[in-house]
PDB file of N, CA and C in Angstrom:
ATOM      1  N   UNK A   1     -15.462   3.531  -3.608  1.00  0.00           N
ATOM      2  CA  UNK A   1     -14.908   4.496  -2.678  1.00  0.00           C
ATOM      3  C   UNK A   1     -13.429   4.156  -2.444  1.00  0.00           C
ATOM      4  N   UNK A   2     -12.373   5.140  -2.357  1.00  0.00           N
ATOM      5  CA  UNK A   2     -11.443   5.068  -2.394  1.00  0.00           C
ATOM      6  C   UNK A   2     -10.376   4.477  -0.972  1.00  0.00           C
ATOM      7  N   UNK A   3     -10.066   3.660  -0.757  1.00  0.00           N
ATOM      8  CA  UNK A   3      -9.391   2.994   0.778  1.00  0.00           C
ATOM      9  C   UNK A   3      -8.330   3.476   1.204  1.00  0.00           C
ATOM     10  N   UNK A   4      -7.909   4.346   2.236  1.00  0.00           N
ATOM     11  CA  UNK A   4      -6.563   5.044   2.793  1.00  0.00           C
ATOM     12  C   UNK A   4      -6.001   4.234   3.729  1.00  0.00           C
ATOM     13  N   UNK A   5      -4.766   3.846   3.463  1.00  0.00           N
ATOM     14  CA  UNK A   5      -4.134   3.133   4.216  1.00  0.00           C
ATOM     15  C   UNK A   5      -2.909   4.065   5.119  1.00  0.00           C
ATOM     16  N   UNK A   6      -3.122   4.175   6.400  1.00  0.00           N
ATOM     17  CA  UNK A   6      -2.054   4.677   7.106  1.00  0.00           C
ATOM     18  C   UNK A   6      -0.871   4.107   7.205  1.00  0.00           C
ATOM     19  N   UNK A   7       0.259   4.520   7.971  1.00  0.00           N
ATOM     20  CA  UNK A   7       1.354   4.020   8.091  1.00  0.00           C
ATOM     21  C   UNK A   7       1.691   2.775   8.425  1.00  0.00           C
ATOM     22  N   UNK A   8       1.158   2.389   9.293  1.00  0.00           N
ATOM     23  CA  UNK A   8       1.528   1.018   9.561  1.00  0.00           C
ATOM     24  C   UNK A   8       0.542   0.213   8.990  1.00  0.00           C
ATOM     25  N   UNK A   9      -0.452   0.258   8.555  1.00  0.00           N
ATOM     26  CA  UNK A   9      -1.329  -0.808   7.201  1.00  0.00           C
ATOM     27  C   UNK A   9      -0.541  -1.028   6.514  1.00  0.00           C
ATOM     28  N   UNK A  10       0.065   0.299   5.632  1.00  0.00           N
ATOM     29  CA  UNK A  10       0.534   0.206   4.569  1.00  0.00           C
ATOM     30  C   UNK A  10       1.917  -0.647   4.917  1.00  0.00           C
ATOM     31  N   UNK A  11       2.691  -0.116   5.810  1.00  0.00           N
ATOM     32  CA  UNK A  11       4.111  -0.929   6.010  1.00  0.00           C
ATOM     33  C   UNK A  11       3.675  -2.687   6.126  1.00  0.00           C
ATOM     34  N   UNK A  12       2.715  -2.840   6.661  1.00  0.00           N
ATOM     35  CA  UNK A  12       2.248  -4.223   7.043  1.00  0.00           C
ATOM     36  C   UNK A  12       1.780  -5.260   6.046  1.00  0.00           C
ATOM     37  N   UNK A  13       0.848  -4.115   4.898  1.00  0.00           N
ATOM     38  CA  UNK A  13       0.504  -4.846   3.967  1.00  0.00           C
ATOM     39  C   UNK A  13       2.066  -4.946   2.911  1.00  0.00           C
ATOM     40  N   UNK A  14       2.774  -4.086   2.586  1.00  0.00           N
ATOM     41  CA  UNK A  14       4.084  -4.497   1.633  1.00  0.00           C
ATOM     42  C   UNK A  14       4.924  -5.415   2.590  1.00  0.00           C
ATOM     43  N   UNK A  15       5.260  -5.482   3.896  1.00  0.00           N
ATOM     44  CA  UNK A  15       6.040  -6.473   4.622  1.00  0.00           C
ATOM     45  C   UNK A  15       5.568  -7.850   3.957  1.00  0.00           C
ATOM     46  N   UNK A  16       4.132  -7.966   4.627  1.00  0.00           N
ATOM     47  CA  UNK A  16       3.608  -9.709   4.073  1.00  0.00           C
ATOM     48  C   UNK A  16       3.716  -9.789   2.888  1.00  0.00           C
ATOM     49  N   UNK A  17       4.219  -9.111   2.150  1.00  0.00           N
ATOM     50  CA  UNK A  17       4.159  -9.277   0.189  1.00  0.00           C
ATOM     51  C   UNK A  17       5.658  -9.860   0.344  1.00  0.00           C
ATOM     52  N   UNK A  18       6.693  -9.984   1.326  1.00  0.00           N
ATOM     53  CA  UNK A  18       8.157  -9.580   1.028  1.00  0.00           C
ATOM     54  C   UNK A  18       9.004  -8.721   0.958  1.00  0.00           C
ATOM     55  N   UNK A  19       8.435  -7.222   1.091  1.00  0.00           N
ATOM     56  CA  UNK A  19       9.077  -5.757   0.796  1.00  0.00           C
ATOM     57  C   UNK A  19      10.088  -5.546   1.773  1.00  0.00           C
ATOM     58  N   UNK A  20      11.276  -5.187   2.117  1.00  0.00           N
ATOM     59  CA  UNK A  20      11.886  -4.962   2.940  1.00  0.00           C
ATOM     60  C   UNK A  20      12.106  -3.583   3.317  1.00  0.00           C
ATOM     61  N   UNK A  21      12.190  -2.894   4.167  1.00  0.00           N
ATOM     62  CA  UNK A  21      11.991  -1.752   4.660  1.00  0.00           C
ATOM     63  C   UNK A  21      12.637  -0.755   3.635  1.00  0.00           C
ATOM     64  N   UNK A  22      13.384  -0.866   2.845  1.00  0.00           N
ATOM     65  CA  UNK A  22      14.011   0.177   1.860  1.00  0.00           C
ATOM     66  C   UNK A  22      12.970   0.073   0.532  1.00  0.00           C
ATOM     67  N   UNK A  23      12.625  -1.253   0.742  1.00  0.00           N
ATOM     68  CA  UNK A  23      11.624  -1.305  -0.618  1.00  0.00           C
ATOM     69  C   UNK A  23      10.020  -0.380  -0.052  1.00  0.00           C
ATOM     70  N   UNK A  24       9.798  -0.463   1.118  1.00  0.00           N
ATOM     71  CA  UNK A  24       8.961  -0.239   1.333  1.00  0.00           C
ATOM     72  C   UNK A  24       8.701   1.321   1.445  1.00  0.00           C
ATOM     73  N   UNK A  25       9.708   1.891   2.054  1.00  0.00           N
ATOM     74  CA  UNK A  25       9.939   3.090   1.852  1.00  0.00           C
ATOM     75  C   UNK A  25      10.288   4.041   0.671  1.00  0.00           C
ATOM     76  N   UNK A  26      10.877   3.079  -0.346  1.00  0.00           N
ATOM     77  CA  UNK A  26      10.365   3.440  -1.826  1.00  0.00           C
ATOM     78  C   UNK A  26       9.165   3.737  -1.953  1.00  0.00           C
ATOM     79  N   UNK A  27       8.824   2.550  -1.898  1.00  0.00           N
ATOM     80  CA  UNK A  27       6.819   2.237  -2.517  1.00  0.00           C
ATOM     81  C   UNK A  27       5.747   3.366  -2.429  1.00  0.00           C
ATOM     82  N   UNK A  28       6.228   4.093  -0.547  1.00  0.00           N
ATOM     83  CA  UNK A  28       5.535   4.901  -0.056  1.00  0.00           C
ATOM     84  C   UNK A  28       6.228   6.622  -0.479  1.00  0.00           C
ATOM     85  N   UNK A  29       7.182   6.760  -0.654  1.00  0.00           N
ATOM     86  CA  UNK A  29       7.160   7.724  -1.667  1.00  0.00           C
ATOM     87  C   UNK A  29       7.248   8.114  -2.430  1.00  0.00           C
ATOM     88  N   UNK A  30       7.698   7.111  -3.467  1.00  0.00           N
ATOM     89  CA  UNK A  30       6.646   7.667  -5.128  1.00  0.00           C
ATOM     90  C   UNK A  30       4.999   7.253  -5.045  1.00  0.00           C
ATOM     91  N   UNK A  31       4.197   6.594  -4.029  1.00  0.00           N
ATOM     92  CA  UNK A  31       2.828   7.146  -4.605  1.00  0.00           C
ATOM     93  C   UNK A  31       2.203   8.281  -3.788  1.00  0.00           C
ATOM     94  N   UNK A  32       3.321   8.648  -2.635  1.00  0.00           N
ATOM     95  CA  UNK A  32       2.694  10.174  -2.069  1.00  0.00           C
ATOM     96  C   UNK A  32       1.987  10.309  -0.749  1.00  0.00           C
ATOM     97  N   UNK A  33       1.939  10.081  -0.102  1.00  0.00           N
ATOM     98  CA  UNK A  33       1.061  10.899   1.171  1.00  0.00           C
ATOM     99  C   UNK A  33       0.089  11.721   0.938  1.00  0.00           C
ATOM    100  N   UNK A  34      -1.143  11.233   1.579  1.00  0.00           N
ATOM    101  CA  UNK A  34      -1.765  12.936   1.339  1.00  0.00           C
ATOM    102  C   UNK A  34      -2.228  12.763   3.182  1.00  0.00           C
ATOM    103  N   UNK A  35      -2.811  13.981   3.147  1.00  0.00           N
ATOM    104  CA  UNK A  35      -2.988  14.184   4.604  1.00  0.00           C
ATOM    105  C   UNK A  35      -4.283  14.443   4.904  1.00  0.00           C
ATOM    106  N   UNK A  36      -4.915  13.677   5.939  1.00  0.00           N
ATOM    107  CA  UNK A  36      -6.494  13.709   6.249  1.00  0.00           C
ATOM    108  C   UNK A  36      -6.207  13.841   7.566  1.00  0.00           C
ATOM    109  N   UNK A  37      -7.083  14.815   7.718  1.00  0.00           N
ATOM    110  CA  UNK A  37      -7.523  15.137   9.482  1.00  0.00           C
ATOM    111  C   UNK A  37      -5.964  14.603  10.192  1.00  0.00           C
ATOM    112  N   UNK A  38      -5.446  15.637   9.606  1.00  0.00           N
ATOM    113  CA  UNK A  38      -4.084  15.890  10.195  1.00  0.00           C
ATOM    114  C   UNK A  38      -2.675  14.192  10.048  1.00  0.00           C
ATOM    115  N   UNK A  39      -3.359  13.675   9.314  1.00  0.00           N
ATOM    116  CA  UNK A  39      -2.543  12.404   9.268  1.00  0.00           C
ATOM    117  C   UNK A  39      -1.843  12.362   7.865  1.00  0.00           C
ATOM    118  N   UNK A  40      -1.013  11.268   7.896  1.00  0.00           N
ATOM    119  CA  UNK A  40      -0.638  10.851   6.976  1.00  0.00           C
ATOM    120  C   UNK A  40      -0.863  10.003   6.110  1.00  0.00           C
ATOM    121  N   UNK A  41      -1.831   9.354   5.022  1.00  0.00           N
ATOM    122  CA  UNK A  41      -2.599   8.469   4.442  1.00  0.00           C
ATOM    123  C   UNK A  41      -2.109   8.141   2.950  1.00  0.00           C
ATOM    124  N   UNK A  42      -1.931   7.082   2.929  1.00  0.00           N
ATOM    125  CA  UNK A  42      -1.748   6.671   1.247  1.00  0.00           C
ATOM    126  C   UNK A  42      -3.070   5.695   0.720  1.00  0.00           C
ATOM    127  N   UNK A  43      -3.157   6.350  -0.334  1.00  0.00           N
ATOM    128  CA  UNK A  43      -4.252   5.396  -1.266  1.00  0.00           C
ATOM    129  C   UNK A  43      -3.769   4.135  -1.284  1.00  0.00           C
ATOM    130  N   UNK A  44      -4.603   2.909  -1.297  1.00  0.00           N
ATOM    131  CA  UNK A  44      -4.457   1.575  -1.077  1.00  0.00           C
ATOM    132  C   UNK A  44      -4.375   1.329  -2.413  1.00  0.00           C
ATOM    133  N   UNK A  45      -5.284   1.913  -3.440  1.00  0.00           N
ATOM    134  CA  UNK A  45      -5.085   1.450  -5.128  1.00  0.00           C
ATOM    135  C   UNK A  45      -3.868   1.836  -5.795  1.00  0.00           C
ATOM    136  N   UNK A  46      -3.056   2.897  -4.892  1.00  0.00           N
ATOM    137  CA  UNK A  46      -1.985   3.598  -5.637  1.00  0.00           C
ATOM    138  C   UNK A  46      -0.834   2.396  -5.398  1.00  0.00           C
ATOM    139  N   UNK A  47      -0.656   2.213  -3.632  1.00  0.00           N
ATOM    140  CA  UNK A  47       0.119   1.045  -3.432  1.00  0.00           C
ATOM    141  C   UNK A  47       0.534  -0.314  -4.143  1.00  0.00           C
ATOM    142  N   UNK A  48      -1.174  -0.645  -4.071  1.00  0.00           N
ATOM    143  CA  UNK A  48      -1.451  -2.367  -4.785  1.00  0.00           C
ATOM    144  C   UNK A  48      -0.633  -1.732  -6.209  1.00  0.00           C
ATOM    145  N   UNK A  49      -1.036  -1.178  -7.101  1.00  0.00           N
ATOM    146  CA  UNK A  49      -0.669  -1.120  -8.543  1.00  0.00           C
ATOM    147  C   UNK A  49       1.304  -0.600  -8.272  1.00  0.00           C
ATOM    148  N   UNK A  50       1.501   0.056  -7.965  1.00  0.00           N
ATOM    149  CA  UNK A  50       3.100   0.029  -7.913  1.00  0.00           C
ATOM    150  C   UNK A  50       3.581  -1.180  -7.097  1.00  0.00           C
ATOM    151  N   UNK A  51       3.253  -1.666  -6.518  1.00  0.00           N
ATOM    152  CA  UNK A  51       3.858  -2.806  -5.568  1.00  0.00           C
ATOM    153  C   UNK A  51       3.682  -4.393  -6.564  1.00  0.00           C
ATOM    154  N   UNK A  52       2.455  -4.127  -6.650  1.00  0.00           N
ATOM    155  CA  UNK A  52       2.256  -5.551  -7.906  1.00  0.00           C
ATOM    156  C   UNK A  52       3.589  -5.513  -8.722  1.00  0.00           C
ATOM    157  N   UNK A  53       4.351  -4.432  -9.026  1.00  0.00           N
ATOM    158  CA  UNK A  53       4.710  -4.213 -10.286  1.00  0.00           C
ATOM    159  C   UNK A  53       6.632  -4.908  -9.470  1.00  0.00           C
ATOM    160  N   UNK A  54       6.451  -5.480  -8.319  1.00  0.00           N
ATOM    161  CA  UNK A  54       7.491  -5.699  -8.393  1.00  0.00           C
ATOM    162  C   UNK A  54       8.302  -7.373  -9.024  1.00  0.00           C
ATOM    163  N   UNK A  55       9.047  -7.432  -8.844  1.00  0.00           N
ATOM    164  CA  UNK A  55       9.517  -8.964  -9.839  1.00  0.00           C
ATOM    165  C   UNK A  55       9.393  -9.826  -9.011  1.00  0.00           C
ATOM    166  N   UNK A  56       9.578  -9.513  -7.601  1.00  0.00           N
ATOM    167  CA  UNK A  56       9.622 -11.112  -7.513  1.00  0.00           C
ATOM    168  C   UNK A  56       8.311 -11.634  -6.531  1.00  0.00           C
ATOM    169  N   UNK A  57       7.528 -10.887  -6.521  1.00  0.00           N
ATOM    170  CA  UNK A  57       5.807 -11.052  -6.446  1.00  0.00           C
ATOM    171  C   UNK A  57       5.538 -12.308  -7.576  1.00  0.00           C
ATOM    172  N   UNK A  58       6.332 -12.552  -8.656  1.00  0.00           N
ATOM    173  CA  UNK A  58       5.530 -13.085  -9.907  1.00  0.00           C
ATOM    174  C   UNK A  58       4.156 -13.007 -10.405  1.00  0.00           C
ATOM    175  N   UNK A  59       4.260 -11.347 -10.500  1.00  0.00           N
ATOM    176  CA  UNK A  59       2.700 -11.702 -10.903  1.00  0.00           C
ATOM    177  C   UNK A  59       1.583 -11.496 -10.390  1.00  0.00           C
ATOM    178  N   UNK A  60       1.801 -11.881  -9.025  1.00  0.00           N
ATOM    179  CA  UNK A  60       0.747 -11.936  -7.915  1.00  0.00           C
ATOM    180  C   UNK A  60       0.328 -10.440  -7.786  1.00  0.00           C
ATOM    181  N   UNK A  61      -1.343 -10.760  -7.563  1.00  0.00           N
ATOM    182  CA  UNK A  61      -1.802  -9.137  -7.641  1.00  0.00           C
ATOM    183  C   UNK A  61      -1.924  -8.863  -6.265  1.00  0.00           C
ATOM    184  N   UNK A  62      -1.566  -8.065  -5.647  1.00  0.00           N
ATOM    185  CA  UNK A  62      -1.599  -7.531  -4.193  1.00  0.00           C
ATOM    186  C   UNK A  62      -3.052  -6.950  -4.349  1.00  0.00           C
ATOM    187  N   UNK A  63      -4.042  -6.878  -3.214  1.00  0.00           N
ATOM    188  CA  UNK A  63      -5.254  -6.460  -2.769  1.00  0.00           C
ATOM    189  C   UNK A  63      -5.353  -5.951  -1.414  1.00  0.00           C
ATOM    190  N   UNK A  64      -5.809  -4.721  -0.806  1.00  0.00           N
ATOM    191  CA  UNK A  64      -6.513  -4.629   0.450  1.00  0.00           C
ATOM    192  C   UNK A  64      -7.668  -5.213   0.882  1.00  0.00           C
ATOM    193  N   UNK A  65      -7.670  -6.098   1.457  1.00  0.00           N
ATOM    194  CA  UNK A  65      -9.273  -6.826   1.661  1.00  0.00           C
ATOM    195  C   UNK A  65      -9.981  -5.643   2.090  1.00  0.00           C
ATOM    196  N   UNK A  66     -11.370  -5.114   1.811  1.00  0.00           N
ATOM    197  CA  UNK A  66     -12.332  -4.358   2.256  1.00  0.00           C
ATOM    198  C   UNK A  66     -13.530  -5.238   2.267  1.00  0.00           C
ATOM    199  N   UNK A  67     -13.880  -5.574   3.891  1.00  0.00           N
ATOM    200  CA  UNK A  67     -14.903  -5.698   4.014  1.00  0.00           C
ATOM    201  C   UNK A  67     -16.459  -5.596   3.203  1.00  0.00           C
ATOM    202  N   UNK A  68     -17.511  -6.586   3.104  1.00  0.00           N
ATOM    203  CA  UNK A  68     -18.459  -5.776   2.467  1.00  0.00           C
ATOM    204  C   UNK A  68     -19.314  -4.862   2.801  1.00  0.00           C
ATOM    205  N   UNK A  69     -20.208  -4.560   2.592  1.00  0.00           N
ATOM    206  CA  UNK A  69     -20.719  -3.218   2.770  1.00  0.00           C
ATOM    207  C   UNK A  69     -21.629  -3.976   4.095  1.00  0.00           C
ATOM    208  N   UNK A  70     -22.501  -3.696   4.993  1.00  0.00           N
ATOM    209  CA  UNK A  70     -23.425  -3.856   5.708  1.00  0.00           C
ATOM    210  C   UNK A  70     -24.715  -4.240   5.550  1.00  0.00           C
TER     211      UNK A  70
END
């Protein structure tokens, strides 16, 4: 199932990677917004895979922890 990260997840999870607010605001619009029940939501898989892709991560694969199931 697919994980939506709102605005401040998402800003929170690229901050702790290192992203600085211009990077971050990149990040978040080339993979797009979509809008649920009136919000603003980005896919967490779209993030991790463009954000991994930056240089000085080395490498390191960024993840959203999701809980396990119940």
């Amino acid at each position: 199932m697919t994980q939506y990260l709102d605005l401040a997840s998402a800003t929170r999870l690229l901050k702790a990677q290192g992203f600085n607010p211009l990077d971050i605001e990149c990040v978040l619009d080339l993979t797009g917004p979509q809008h649920r029940n009136g919000a603003s939501v980005w896919r967490a898989d779209r993030i991790e895979r463009l954000a991994s892709r930056a240089y000085w991560l080395g490498k390191t694969d960024i993840a959203v922890s999701v809980p396990a199931a119940a």
